[in-house]
C-alpha atoms as a PDB file:
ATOM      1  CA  UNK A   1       0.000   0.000   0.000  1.00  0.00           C
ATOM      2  CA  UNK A   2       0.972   3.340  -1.053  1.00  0.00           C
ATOM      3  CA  UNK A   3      -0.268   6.546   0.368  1.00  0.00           C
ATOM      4  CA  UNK A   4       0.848   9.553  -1.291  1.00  0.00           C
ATOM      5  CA  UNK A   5       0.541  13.322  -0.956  1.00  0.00           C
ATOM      6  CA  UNK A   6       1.547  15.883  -4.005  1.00  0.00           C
ATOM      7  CA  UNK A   7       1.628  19.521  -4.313  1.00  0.00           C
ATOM      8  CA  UNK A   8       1.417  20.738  -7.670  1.00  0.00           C
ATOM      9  CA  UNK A   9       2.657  24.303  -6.789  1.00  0.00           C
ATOM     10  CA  UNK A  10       5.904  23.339  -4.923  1.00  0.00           C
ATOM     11  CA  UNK A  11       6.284  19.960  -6.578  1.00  0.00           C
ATOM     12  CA  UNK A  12       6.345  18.546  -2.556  1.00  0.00           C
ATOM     13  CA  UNK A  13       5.837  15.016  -1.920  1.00  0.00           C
ATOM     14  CA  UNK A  14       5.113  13.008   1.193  1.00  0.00           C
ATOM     15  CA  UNK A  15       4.839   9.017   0.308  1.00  0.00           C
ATOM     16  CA  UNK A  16       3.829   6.329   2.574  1.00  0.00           C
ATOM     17  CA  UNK A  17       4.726   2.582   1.921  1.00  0.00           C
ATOM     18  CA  UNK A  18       3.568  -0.237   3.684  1.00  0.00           C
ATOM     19  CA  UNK A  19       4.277  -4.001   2.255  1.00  0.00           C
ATOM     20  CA  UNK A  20       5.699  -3.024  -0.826  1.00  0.00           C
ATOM     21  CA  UNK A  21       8.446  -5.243  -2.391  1.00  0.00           C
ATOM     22  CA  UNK A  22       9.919  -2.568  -4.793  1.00  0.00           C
ATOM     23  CA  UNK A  23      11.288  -0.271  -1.729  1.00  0.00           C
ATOM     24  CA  UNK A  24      14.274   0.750  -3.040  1.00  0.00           C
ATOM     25  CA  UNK A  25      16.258   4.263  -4.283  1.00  0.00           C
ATOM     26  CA  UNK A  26      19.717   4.615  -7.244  1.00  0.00           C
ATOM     27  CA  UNK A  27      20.852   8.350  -6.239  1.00  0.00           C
ATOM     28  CA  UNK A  28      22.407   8.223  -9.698  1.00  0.00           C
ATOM     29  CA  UNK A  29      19.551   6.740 -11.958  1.00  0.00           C
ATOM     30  CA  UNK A  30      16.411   7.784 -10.184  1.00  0.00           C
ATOM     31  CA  UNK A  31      14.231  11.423 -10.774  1.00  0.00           C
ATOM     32  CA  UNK A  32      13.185  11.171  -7.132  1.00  0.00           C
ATOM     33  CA  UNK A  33      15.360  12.632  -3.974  1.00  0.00           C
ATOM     34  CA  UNK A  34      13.650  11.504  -1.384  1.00  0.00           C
ATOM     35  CA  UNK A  35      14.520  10.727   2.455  1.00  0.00           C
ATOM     36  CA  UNK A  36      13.456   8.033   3.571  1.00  0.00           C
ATOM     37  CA  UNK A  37      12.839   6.798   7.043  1.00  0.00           C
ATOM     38  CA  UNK A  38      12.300   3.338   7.140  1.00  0.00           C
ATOM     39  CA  UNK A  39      10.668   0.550  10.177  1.00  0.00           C
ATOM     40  CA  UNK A  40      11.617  -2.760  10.111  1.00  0.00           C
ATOM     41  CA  UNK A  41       8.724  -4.274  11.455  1.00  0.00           C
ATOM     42  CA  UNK A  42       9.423  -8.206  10.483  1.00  0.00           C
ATOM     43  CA  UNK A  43      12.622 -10.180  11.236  1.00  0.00           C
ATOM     44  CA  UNK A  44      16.326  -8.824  11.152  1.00  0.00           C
ATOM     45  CA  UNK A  45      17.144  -8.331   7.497  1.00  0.00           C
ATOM     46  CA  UNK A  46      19.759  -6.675   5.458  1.00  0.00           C
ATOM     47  CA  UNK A  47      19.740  -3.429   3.565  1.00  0.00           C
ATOM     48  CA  UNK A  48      22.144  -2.722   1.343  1.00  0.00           C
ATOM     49  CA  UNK A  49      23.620   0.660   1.331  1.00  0.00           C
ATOM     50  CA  UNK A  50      26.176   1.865  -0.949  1.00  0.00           C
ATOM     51  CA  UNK A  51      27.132  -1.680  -1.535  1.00  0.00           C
ATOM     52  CA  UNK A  52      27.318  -1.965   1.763  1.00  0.00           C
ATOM     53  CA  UNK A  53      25.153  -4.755   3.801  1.00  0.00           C
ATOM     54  CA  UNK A  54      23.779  -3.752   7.356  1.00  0.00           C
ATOM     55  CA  UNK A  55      21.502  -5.304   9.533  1.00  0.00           C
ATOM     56  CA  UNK A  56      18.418  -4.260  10.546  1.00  0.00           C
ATOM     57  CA  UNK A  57      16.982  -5.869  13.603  1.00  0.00           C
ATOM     58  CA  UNK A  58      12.867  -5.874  14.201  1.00  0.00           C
ATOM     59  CA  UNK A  59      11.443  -2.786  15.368  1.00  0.00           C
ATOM     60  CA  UNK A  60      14.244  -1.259  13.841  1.00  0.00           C
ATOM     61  CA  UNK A  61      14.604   2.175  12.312  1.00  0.00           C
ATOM     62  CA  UNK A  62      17.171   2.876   9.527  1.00  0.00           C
ATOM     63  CA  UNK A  63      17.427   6.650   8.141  1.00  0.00           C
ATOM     64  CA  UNK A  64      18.535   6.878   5.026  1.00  0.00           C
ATOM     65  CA  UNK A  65      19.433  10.535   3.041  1.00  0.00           C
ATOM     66  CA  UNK A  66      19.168  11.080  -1.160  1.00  0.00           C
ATOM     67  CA  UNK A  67      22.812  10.453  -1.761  1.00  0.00           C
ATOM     68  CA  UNK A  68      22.760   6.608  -0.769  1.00  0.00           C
ATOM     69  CA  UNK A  69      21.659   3.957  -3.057  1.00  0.00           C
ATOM     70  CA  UNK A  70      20.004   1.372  -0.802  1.00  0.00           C
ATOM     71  CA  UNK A  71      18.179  -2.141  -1.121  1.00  0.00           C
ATOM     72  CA  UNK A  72      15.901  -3.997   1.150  1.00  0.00           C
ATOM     73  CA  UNK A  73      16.058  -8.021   1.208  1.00  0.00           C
ATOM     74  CA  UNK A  74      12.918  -7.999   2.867  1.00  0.00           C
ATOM     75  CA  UNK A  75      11.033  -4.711   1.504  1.00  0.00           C
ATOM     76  CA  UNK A  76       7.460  -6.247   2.288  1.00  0.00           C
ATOM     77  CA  UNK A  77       8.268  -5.719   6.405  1.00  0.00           C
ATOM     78  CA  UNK A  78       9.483  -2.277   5.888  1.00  0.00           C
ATOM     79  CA  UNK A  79       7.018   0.692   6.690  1.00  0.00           C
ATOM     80  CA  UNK A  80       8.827   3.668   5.187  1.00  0.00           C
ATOM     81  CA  UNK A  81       8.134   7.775   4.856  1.00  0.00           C
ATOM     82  CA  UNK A  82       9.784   9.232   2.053  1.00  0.00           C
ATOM     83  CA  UNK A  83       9.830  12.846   1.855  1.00  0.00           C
ATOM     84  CA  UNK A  84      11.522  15.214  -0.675  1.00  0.00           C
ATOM     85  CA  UNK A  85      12.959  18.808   0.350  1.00  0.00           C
ATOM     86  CA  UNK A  86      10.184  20.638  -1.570  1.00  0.00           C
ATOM     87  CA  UNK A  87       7.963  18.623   1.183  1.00  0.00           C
ATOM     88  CA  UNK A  88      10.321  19.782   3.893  1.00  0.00           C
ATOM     89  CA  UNK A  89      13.584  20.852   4.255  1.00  0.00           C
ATOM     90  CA  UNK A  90      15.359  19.397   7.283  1.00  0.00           C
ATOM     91  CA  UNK A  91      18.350  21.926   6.236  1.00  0.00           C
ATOM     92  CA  UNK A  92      16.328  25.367   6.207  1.00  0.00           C
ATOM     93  CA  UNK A  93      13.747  23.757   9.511  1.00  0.00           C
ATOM     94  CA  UNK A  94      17.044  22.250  11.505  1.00  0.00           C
ATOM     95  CA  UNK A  95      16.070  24.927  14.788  1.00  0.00           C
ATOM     96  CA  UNK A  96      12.491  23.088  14.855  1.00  0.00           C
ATOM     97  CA  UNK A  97      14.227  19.292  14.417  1.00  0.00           C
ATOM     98  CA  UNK A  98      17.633  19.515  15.235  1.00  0.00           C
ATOM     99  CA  UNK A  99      18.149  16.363  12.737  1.00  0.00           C
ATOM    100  CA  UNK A 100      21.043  18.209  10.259  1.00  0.00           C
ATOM    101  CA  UNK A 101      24.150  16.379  10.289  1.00  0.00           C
ATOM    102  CA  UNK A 102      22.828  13.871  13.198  1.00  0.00           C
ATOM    103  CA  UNK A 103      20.148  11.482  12.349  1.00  0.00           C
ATOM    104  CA  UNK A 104      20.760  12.876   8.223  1.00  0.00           C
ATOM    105  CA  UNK A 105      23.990  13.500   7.152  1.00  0.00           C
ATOM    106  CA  UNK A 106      26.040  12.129  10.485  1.00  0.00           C
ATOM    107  CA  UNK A 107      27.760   9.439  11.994  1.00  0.00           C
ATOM    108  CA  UNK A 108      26.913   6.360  11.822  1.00  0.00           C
ATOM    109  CA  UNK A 109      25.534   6.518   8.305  1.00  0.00           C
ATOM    110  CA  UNK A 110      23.284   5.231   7.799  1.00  0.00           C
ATOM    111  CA  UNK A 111      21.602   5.439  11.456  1.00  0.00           C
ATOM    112  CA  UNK A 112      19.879   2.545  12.602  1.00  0.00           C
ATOM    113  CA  UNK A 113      17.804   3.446  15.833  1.00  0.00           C
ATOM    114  CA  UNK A 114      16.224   1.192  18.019  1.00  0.00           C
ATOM    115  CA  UNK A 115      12.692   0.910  19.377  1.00  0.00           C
ATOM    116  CA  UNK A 116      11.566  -0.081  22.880  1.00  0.00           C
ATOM    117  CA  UNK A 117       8.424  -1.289  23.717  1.00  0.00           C
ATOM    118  CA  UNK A 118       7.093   1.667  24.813  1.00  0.00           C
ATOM    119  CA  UNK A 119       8.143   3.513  21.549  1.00  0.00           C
ATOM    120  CA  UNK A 120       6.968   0.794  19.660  1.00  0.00           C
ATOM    121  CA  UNK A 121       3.349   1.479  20.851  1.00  0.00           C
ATOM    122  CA  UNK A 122       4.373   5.130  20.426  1.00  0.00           C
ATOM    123  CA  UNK A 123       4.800   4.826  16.194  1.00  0.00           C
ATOM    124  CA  UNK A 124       2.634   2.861  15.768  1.00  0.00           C
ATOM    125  CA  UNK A 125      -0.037   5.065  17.273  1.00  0.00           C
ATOM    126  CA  UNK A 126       1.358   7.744  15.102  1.00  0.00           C
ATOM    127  CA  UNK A 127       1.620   5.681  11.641  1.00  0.00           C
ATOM    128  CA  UNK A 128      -2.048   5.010  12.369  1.00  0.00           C
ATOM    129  CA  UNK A 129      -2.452   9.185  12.353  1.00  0.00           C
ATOM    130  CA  UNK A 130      -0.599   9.600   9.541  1.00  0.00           C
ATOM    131  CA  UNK A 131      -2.702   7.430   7.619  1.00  0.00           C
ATOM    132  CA  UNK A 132      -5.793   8.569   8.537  1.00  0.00           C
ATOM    133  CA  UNK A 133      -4.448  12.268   7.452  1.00  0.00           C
ATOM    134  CA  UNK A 134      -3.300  10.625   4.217  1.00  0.00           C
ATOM    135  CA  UNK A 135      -7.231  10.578   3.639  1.00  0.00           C
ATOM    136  CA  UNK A 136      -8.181  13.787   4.370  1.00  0.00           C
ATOM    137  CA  UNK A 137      -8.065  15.978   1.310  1.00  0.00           C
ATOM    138  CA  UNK A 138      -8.785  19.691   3.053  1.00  0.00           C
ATOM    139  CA  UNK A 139      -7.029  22.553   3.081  1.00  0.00           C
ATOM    140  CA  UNK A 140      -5.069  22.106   5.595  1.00  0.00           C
ATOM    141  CA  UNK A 141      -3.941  18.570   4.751  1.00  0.00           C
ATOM    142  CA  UNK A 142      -0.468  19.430   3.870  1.00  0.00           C
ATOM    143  CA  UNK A 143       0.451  21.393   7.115  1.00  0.00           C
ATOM    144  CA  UNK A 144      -0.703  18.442   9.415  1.00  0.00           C
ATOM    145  CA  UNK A 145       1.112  15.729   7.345  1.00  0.00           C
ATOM    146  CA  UNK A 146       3.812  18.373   7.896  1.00  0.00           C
ATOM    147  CA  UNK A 147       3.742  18.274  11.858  1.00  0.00           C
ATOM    148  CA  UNK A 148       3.359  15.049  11.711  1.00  0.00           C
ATOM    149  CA  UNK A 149       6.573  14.313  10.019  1.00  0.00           C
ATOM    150  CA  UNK A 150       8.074  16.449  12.025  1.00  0.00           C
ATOM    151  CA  UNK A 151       7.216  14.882  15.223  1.00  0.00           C
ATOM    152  CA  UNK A 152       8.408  11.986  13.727  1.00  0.00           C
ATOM    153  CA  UNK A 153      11.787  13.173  13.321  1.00  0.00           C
ATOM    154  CA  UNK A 154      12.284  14.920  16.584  1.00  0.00           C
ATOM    155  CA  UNK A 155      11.239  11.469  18.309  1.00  0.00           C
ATOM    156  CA  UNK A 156      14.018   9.447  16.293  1.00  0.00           C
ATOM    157  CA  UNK A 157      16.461  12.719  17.451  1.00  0.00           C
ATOM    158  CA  UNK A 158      16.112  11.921  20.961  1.00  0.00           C
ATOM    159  CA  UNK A 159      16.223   8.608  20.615  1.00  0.00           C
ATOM    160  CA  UNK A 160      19.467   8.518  18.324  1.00  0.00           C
ATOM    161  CA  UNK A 161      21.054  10.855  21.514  1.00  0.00           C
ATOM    162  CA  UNK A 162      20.355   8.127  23.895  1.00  0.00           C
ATOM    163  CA  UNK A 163      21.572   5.401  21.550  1.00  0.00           C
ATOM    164  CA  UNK A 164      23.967   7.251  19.510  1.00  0.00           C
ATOM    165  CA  UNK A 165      26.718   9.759  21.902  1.00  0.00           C
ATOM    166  CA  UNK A 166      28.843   8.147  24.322  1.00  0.00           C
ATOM    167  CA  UNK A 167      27.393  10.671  27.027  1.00  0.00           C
ATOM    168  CA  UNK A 168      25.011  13.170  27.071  1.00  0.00           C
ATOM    169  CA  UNK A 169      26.413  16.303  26.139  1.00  0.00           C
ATOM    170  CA  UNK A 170      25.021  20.127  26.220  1.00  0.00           C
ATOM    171  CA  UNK A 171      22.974  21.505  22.820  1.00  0.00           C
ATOM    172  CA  UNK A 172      25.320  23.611  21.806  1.00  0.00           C
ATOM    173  CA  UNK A 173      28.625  20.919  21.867  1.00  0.00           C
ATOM    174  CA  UNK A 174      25.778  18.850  19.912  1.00  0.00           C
ATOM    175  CA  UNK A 175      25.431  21.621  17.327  1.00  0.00           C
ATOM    176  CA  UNK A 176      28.818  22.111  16.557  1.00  0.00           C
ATOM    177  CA  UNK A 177      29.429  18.404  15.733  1.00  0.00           C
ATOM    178  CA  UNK A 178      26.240  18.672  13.298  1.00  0.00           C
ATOM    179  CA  UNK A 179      27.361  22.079  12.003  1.00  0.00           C
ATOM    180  CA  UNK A 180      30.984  20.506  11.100  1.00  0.00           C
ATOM    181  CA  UNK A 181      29.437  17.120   9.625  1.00  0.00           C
ATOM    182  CA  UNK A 182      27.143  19.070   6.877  1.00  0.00           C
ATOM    183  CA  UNK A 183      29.941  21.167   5.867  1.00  0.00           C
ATOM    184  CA  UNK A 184      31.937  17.803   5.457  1.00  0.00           C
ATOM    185  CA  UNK A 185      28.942  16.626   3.914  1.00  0.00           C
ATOM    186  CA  UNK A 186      28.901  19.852   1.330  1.00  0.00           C
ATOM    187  CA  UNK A 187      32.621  20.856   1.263  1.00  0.00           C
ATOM    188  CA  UNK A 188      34.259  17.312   0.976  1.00  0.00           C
ATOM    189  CA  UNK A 189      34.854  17.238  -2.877  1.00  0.00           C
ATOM    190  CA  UNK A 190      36.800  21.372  -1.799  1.00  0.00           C
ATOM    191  CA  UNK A 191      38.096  21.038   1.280  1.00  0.00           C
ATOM    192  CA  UNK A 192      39.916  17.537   2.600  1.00  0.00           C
ATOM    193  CA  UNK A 193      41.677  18.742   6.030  1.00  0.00           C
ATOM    194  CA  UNK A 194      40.341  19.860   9.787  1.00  0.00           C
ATOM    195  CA  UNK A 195      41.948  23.244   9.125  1.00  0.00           C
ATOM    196  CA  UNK A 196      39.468  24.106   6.506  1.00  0.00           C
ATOM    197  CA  UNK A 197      36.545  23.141   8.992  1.00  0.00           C
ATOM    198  CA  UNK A 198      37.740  24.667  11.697  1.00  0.00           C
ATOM    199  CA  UNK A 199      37.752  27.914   9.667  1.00  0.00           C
ATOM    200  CA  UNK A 200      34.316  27.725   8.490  1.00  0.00           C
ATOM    201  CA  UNK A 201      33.281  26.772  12.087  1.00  0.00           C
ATOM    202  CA  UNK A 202      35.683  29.455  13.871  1.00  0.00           C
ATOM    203  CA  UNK A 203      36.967  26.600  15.918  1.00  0.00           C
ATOM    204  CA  UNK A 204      40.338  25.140  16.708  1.00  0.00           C
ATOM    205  CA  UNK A 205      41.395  22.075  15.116  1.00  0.00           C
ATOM    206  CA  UNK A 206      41.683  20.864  18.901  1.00  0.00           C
ATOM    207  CA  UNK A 207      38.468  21.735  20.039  1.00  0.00           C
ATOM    208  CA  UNK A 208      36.712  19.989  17.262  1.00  0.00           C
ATOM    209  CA  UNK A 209      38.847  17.154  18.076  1.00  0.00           C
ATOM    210  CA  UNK A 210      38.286  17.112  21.598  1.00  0.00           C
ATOM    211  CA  UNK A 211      34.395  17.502  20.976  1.00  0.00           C
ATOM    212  CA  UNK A 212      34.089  14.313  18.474  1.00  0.00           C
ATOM    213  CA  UNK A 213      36.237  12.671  21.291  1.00  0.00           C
ATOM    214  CA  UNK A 214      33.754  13.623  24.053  1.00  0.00           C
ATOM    215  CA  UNK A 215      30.914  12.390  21.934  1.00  0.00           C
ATOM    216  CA  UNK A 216      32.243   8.678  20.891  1.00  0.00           C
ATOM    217  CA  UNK A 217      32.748   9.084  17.463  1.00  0.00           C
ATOM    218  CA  UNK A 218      35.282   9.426  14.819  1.00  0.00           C
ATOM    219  CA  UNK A 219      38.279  11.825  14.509  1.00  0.00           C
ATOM    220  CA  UNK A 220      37.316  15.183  11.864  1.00  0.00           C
ATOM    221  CA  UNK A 221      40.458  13.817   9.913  1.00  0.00           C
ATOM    222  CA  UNK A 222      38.525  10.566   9.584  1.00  0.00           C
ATOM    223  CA  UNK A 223      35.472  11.541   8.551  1.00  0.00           C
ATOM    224  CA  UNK A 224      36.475  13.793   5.909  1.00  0.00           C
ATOM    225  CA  UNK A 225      38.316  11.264   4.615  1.00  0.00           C
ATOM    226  CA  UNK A 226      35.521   8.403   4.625  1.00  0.00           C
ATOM    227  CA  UNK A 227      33.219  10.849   3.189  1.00  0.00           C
ATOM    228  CA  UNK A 228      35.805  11.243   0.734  1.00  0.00           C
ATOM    229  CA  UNK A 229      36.152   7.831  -0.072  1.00  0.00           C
ATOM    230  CA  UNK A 230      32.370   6.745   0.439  1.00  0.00           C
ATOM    231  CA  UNK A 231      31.317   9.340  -2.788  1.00  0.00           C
ATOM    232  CA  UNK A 232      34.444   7.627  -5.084  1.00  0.00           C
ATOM    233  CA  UNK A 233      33.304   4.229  -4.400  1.00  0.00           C
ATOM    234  CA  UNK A 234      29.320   6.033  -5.444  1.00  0.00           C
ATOM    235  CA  UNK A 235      30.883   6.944  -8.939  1.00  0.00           C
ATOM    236  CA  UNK A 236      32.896   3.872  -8.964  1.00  0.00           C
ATOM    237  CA  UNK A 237      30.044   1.659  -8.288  1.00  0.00           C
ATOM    238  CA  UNK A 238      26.992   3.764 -10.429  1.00  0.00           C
ATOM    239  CA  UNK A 239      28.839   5.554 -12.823  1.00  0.00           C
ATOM    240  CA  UNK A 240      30.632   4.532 -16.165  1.00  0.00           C
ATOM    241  CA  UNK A 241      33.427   7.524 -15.051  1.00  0.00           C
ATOM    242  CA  UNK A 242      37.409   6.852 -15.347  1.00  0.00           C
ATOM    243  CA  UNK A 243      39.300   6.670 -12.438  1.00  0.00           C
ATOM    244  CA  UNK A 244      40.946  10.411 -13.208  1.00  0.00           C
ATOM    245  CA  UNK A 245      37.908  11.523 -13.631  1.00  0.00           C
ATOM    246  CA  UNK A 246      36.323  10.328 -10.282  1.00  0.00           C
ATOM    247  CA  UNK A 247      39.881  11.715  -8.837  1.00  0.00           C
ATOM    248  CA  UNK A 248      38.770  15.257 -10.232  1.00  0.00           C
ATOM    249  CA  UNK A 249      35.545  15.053  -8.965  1.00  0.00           C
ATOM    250  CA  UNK A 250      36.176  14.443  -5.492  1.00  0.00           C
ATOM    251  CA  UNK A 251      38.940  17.492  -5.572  1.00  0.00           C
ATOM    252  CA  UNK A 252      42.418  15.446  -6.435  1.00  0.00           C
ATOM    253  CA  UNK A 253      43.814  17.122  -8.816  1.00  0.00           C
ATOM    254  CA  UNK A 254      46.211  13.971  -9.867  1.00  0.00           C
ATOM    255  CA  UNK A 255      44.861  10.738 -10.334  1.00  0.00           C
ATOM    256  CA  UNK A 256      47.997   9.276  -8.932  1.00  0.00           C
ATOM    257  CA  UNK A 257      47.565  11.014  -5.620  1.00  0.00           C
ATOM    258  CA  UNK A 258      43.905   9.813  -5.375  1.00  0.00           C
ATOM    259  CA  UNK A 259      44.776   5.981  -6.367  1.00  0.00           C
ATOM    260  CA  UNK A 260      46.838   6.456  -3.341  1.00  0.00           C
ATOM    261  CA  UNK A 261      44.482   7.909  -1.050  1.00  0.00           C
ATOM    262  CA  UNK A 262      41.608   5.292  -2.279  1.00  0.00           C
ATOM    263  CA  UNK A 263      44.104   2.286  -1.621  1.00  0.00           C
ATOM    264  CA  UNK A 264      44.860   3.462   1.904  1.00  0.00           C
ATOM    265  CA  UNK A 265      40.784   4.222   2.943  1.00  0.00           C
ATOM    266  CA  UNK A 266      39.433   0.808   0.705  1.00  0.00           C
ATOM    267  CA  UNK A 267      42.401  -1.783   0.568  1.00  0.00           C
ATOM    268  CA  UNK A 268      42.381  -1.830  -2.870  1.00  0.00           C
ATOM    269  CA  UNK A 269      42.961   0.248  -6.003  1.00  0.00           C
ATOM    270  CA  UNK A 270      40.394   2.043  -7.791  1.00  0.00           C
ATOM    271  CA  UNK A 271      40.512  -0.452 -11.099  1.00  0.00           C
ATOM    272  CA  UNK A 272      39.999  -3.350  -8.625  1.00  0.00           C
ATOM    273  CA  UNK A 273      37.518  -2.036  -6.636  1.00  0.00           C
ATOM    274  CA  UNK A 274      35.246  -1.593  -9.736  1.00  0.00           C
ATOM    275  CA  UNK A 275      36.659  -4.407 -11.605  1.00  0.00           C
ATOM    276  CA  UNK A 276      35.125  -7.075  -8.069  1.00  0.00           C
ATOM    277  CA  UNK A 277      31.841  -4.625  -7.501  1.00  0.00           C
END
């Protein structure tokens, strides 16, 4: 079952997919840009994500962004909201949802959150409001579906703080880890060291390090340079481009220097890579 809302003006589009076995998303071959949020609510299966397999456990929530190419083994269990930016922008609304470069666009990627039995009850009361909005064609349809998503988002946000950072840490520490990871996340193919981050962030190298310390996760250094390598292995994998020209779009300006780089971040060279996809 599908349940879909369109705007003609803005082009916006909310979809709603429940037992559907052709759940899927190519960044690089498909019109559509959605997000997608998407409940496991059968067994543990795999989803493939970049050619990438991760597991997805039951009552399992995996948040995927319009960038990643991603396949379901079992896409008849998923229940999954798909949104496009026209719909609403997590970007320009990040002070309402606090989602930018956290849930979307952070670390782990993607984020698989998990649901407890009282937030288990707690969707699945609100899937059953979203589909009874899905059939209400008023005027005011499209700001409900609107809150709605919203509410969904914040919810997997404060679960993903729980589950995600090694300790709880204040709002604005929080914010500056998002802040950094969506400029990695536009800047990445321009700017490959801390020093350029720390600029746009009028931070220290050392304070950004210290922060992603606090929090659990990976060094700045490292994720710049797994974003770096996750996009080559996108063109790699979806793309009919040469290795120099994958080099130039990721911001090497030899392809000699990027072979190197890709060897050291994959364990293998470009040509190989492709050549055992």
């Amino acid at each position: 079952m599908i349940y879909t809302f369109n705007e003609a003006s803005t082009t916006a589009q909310l979809r709603l997919l429940q037992g559907e076995k052709d759940l899927h998303h190519d960044a690089f071959a498909d019109k559509g840009k959605p997000y997608t949020v998407a409940w496991n609510r059968g067994p543990a299966q795999i989803v493939v994500v970049d050619g990438i397999e991760h597991e997805v456990g039951t009552g399992e929530i995996v948040l995927l962004v319009v960038q990643q190419t991603f396949r379901f083994s079992a896409p008849e269990t998923i229940t999954a909201w798909q949104f496009n930016r026209e719909f609403y922008c997590i970007v320009d609304h990040d002070k309402e949802v606090s989602c930018v470069g956290f849930i979307f666009y952070g670390l782990p990627s993607p984020m698989v959150v998990k649901l407890d039995e009282k937030e288990l009850v707690s969707f699945d009361l609100l899937l059953r409001v979203f589909i009874e909005e899905f059939g209400n064609h008023d005027t005011i349809q499209s700001e409900m579906l609107r809150m709605l998503l919203k509410r969904l988002i914040i919810k997997l946000t404060r679960i993903a703080k729980v589950q995600h950072l090694a300790e709880e840490m204040p709002q604005q520490e929080l914010d500056i880890i998002r802040q950094f990871n969506l400029e990695v996340e536009m800047h990445f193919r321009k700017h490959h060291q801390v020093q350029d981050y720390a600029d746009l962030l009028h931070k220290s190298p050392k304070t950004l390090s210290n922060l992603f310390k606090k929090a659990g996760a990976k060094s700045p250094l490292k994720i710049i340079q797994e974003r770096i390598a996750l996009e080559s292995k996108r063109l790699l994998l979806y793309t009919e481009m040469d290795v120099a020209e994958v080099a130039y779009e990721v911001g090497f300006r030899e392809a000699s220097h990027f072979s190197r780089f890709f060897k050291k971040m994959v364990g293998k060279a470009p040509v190989t890579f492709r050549a055992n996809a």
